[in-house]
C-alpha atoms as a PDB file:
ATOM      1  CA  UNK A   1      43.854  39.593  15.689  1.00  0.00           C
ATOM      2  CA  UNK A   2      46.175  41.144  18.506  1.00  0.00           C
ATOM      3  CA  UNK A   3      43.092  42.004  20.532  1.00  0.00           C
ATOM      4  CA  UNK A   4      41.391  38.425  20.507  1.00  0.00           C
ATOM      5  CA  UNK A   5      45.185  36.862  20.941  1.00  0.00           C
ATOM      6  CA  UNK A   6      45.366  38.685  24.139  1.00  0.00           C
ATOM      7  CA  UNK A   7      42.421  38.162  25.570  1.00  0.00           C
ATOM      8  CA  UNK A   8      42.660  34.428  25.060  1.00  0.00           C
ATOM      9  CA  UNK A   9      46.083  34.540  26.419  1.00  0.00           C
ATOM     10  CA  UNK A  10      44.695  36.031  29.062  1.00  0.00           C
ATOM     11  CA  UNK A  11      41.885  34.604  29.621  1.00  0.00           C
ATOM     12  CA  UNK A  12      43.905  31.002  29.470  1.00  0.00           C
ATOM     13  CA  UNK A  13      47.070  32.325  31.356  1.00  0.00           C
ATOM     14  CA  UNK A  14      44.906  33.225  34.521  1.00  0.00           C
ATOM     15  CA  UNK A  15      42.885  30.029  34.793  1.00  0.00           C
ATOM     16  CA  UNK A  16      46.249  28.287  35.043  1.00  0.00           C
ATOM     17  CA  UNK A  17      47.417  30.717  37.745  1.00  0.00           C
ATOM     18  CA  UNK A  18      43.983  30.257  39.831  1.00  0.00           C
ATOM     19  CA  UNK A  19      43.866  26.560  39.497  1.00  0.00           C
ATOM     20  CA  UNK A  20      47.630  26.337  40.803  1.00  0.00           C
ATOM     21  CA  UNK A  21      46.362  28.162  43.377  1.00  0.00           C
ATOM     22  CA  UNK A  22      43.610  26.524  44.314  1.00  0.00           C
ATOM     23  CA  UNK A  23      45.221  23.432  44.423  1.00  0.00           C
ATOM     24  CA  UNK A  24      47.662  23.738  46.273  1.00  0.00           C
ATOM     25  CA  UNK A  25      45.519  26.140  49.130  1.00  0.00           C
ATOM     26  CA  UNK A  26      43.312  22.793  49.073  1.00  0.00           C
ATOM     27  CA  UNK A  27      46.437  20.876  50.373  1.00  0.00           C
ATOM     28  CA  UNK A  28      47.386  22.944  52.834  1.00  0.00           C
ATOM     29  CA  UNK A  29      43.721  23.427  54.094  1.00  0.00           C
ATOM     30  CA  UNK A  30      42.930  19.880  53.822  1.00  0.00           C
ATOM     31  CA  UNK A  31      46.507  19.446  56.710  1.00  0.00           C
ATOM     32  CA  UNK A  32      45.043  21.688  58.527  1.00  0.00           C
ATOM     33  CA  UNK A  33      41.915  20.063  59.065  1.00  0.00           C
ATOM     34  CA  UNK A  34      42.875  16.669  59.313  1.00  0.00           C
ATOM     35  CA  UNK A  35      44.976  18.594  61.960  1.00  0.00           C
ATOM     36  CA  UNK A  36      41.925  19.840  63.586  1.00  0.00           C
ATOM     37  CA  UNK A  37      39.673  17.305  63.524  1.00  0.00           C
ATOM     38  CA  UNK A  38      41.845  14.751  64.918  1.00  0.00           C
ATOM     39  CA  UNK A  39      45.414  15.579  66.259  1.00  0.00           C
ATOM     40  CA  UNK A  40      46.710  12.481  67.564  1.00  0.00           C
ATOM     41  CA  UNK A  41      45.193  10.641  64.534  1.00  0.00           C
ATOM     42  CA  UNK A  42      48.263   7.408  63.112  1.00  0.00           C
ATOM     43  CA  UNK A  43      46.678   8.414  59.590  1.00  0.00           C
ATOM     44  CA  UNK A  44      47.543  11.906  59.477  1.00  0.00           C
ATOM     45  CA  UNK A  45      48.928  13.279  56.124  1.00  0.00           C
ATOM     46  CA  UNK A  46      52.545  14.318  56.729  1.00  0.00           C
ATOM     47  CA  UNK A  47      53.999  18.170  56.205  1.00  0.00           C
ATOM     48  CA  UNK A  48      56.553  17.157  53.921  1.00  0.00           C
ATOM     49  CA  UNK A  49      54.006  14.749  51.351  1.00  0.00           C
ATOM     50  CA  UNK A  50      51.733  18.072  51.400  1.00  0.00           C
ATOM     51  CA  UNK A  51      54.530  20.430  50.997  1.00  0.00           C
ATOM     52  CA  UNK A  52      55.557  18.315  47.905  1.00  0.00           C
ATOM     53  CA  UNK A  53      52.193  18.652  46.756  1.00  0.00           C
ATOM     54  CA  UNK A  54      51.685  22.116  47.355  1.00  0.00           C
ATOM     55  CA  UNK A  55      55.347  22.293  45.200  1.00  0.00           C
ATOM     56  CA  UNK A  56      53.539  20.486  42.000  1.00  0.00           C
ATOM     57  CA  UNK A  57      50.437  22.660  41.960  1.00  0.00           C
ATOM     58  CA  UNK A  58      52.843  25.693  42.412  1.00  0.00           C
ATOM     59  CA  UNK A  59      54.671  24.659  39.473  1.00  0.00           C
ATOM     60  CA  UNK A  60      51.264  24.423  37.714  1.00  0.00           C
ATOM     61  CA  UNK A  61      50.162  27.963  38.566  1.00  0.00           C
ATOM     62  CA  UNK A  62      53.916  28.958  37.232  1.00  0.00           C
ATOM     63  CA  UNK A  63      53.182  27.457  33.516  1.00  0.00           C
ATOM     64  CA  UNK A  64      50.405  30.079  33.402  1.00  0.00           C
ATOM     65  CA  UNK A  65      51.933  33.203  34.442  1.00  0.00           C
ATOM     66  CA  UNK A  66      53.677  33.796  30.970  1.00  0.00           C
ATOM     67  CA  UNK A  67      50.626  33.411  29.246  1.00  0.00           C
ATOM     68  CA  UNK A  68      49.003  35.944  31.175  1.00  0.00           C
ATOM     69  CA  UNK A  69      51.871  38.167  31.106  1.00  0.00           C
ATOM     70  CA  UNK A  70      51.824  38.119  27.175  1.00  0.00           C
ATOM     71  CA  UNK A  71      48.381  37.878  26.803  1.00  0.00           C
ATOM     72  CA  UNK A  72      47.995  40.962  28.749  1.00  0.00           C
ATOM     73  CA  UNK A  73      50.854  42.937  27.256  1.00  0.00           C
ATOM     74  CA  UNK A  74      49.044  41.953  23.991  1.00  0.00           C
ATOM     75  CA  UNK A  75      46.053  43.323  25.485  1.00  0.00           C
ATOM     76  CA  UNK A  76      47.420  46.929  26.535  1.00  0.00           C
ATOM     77  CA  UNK A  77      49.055  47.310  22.832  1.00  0.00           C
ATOM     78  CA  UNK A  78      45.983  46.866  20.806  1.00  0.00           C
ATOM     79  CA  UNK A  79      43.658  48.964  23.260  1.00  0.00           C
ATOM     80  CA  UNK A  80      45.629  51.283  23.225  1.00  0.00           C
ATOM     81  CA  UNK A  81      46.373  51.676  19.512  1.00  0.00           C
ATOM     82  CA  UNK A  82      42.731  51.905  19.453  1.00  0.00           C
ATOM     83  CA  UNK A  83      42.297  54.624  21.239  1.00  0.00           C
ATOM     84  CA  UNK A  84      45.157  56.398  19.686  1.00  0.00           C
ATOM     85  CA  UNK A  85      43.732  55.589  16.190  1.00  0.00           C
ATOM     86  CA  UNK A  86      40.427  56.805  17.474  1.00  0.00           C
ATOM     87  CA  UNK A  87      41.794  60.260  19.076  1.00  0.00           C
ATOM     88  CA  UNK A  88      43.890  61.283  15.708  1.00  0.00           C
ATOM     89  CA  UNK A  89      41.055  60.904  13.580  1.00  0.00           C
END
């Protein structure tokens, strides 16, 4: 039960964490080439309405890290009672 806990913890934690961060990399890589493609464009997306952005899929990526933090601590303690209950028999 521990084992499949903390791989689904894990497994659940880290998607969070890597869609935070790919949402908010998207942001700053879609101001950098509006940037690039036109520099003196009226319609340009503004550094502090992307940095707010990049703020809300930060805080998105946060919500997962304690899942993957347990799930993986979860993780280590049942492998590793495994092994131990495999070596003393």
């Amino acid at each position: 039960m521990r084992l499949t806990l903390g791989i689904l913890l894990t497994l659940v934690g880290g998607a969070v964490v890597l869609v935070g961060l790919f949402g908010a990399l998207s942001e700053l890589i879609g101001l950098y080439s509006s940037a690039m493609n036109d520099p003196l464009a009226a319609d340009a997306p503004e550094g502090r309405a992307v940095g707010a952005a990049m703020f809300r899929w930060a805080v998105v990526g946060a919500v997962g890290v304690p899942l993957l933090l347990v799930g993986s601590v979860l993780l280590k303690l049942s492998l590793f009672q495994r092994l131990r209950g495999r070596r003393g028999r």
